[in-house]
N, C-alpha and C. Protein backbone atom coordinates (compact mmCIF):
# COMPACT_ATOMS: atom_id res chain seq x y z
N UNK A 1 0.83 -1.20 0.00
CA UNK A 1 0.00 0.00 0.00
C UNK A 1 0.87 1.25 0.00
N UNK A 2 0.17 2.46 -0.81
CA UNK A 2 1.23 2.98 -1.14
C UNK A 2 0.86 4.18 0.19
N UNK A 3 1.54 5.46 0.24
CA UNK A 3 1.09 6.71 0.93
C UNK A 3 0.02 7.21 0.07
N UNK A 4 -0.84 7.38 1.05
CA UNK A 4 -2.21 8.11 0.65
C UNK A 4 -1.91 9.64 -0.04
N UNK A 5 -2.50 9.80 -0.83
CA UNK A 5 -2.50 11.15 -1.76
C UNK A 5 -3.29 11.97 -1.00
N UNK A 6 -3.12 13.49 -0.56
CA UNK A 6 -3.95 14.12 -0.17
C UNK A 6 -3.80 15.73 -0.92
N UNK A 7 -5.06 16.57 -0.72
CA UNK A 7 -5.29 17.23 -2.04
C UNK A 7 -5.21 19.16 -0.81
N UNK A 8 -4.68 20.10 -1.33
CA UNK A 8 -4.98 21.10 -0.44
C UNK A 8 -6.36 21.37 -0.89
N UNK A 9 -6.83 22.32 -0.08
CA UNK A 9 -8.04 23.06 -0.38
C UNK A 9 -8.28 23.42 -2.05
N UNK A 10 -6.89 24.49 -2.53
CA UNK A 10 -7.31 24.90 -3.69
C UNK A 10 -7.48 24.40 -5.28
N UNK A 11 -6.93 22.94 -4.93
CA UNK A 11 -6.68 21.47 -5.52
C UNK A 11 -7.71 20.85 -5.52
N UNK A 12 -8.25 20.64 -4.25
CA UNK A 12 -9.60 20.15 -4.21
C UNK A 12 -10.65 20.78 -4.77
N UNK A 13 -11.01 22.36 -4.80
CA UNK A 13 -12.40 22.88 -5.71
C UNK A 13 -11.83 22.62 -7.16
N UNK A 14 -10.25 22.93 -7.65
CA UNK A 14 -10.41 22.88 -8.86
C UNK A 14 -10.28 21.36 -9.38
N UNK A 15 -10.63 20.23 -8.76
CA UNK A 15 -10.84 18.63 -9.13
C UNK A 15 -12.46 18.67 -9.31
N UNK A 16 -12.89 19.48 -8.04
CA UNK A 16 -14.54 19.64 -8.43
C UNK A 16 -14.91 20.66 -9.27
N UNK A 17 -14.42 21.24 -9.70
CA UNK A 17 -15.18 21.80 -10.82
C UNK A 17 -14.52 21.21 -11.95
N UNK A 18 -13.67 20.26 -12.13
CA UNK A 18 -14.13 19.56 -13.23
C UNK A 18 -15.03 18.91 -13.57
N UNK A 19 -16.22 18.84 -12.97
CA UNK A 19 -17.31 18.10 -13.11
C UNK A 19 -18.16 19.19 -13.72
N UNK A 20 -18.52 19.30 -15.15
CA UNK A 20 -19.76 20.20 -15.74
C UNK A 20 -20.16 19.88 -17.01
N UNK A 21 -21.06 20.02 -16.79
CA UNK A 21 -22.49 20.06 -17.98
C UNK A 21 -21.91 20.58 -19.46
N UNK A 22 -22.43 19.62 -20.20
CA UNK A 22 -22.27 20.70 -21.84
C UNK A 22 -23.40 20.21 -21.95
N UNK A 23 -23.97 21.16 -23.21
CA UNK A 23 -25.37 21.31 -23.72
C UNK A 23 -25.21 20.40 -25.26
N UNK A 24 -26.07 19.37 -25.42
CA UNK A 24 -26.36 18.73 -26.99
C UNK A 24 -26.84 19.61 -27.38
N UNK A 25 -26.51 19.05 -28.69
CA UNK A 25 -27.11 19.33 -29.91
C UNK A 25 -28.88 19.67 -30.06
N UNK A 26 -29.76 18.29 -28.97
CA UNK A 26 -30.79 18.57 -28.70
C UNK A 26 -31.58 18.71 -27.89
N UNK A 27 -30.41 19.75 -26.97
CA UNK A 27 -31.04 20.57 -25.94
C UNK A 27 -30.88 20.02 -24.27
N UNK A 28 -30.11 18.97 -24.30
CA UNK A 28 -30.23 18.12 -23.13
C UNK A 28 -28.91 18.63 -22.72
N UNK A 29 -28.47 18.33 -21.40
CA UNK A 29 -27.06 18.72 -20.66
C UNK A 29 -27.21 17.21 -20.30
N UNK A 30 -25.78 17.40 -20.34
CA UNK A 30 -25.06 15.77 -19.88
C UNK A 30 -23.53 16.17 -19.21
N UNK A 31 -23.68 15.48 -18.51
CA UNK A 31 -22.03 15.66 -17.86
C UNK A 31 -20.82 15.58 -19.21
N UNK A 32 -19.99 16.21 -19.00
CA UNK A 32 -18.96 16.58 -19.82
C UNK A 32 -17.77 15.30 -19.61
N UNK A 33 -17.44 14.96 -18.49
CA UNK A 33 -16.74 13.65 -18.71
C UNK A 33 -17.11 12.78 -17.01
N UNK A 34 -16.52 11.13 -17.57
CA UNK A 34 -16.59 10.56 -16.72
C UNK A 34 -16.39 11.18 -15.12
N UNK A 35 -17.08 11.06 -13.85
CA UNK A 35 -16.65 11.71 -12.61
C UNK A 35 -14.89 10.55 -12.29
N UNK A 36 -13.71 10.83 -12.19
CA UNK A 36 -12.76 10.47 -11.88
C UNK A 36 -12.37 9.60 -10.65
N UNK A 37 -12.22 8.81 -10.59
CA UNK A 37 -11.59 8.10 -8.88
C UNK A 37 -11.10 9.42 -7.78
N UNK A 38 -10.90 10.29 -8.34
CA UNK A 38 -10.37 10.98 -7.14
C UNK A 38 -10.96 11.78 -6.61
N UNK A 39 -12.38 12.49 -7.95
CA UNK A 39 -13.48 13.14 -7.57
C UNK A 39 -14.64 12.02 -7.09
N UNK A 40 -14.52 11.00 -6.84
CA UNK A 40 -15.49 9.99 -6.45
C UNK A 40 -15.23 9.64 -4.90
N UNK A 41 -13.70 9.40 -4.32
CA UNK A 41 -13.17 9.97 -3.30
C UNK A 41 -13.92 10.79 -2.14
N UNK A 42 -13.78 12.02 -3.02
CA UNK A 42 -13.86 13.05 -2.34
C UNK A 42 -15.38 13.72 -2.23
N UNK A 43 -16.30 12.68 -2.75
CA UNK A 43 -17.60 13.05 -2.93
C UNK A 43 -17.79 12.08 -2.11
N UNK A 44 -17.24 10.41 -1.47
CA UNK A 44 -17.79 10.12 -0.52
C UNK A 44 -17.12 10.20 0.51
N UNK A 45 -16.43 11.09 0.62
CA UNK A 45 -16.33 12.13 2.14
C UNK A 45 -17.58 12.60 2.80
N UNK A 46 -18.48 13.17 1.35
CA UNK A 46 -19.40 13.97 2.00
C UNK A 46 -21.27 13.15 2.15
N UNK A 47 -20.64 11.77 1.69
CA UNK A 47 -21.42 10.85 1.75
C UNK A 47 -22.41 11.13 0.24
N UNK A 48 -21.79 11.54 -0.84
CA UNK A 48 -22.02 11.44 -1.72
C UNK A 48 -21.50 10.69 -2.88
N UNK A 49 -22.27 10.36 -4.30
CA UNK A 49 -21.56 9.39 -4.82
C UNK A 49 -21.79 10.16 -6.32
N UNK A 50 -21.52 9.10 -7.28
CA UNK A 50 -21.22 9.87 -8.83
C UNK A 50 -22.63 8.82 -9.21
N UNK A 51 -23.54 8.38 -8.68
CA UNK A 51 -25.19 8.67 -9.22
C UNK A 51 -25.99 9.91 -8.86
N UNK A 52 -25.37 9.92 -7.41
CA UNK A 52 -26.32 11.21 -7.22
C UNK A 52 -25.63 12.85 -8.13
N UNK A 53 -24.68 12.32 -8.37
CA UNK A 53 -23.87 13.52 -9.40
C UNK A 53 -24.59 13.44 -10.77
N UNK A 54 -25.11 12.80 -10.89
CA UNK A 54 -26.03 12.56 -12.27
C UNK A 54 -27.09 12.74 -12.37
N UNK A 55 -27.74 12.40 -11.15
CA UNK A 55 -29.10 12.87 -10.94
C UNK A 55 -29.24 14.31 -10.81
N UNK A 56 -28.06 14.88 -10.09
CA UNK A 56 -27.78 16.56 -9.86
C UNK A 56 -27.74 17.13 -11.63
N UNK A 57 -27.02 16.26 -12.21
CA UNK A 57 -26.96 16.99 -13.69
C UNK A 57 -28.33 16.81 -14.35
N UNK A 58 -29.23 15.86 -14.44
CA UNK A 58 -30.50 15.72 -14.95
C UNK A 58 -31.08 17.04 -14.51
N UNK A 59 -31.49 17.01 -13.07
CA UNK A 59 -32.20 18.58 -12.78
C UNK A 59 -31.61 19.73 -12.82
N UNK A 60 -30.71 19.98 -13.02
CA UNK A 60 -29.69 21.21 -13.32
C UNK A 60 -30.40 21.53 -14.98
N UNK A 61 -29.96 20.12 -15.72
CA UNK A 61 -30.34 20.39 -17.26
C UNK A 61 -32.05 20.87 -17.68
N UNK A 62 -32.57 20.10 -16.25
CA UNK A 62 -33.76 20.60 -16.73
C UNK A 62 -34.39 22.09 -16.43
N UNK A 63 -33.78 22.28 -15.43
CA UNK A 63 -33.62 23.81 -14.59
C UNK A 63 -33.79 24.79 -15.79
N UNK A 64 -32.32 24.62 -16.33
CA UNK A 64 -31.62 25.59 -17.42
C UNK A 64 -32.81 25.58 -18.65
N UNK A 65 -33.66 24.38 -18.63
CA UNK A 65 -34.18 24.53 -20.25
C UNK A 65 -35.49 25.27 -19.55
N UNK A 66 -36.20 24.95 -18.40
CA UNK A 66 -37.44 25.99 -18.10
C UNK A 66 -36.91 27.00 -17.55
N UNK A 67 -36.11 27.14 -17.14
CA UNK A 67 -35.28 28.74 -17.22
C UNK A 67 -35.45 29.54 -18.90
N UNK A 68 -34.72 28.49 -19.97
CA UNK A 68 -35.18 29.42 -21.15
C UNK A 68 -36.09 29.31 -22.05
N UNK A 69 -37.27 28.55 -21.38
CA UNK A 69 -38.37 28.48 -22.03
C UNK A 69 -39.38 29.41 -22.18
N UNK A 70 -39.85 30.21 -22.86
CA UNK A 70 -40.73 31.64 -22.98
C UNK A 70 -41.31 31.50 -21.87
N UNK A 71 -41.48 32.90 -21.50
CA UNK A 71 -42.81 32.60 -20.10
C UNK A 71 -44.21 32.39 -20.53
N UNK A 72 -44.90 32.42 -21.92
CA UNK A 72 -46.26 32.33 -22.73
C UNK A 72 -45.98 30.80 -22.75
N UNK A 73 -45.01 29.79 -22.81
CA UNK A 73 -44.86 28.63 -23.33
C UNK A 73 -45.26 27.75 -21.79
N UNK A 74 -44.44 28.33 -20.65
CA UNK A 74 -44.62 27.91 -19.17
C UNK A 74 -45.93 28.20 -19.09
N UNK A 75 -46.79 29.26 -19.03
CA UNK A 75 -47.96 29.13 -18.71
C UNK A 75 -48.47 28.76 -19.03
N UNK A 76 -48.95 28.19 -20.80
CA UNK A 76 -49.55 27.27 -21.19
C UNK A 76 -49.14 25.70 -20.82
N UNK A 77 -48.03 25.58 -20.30
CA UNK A 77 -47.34 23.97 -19.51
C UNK A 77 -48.26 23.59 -18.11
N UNK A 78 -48.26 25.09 -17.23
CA UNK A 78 -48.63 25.34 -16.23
C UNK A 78 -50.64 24.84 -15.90
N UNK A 79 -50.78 25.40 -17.37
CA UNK A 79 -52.62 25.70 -17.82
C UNK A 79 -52.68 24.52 -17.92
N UNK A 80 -51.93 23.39 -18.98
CA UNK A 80 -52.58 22.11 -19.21
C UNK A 80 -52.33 21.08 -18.13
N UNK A 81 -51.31 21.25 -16.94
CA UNK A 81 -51.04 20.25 -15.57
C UNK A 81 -52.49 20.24 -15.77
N UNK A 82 -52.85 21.56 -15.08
CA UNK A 82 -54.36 21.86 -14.81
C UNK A 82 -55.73 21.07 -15.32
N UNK A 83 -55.73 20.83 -16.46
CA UNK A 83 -56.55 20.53 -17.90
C UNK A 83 -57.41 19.39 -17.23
N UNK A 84 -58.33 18.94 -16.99
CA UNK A 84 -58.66 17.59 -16.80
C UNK A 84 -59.20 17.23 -18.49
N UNK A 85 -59.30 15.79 -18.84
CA UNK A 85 -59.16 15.74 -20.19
C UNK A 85 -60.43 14.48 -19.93
């Protein structure tokens, strides 16, 4: 076993922010690359793992698209929840 690797503070945010979103072609966000062994590490420090990092990117992506969805387009989304059919 070798000596454990350990990361300073300013090492450590910039390992986590390698973790981000790009936008397809059709409109969806997907993580930009695999989460790493060392960012997987350090996410279950905090008793987190690289599913729930995915699940975080699903609602992030979906965030961003009703974020730029017209507000005439949301209220008609909003009107038909409503709709009984």
């Amino acid at each position: 076993p070798g000596k454990p690797n350990y990361l300073s503070v300013p090492s450590a945010l910039k390992e986590l922010e390698k973790i981000e979103l790009i936008r397809q072609p059709n409109g969806n966000y997907k993580l930009d690359h695999a989460v790493t062994a060392t960012q997987k590490v350090m996410l279950a420090a905090f008793g987190l793992d690289k599913e729930w990092i995915k699940a975080q990117a699903r609602q992030i992506g979906k965030d961003i698209q009703n974020a730029a969805m017209p507000e005439e387009q949301k209220d008609d989304d909003e009107d038909a929840e409503n709709e009984e059919y």
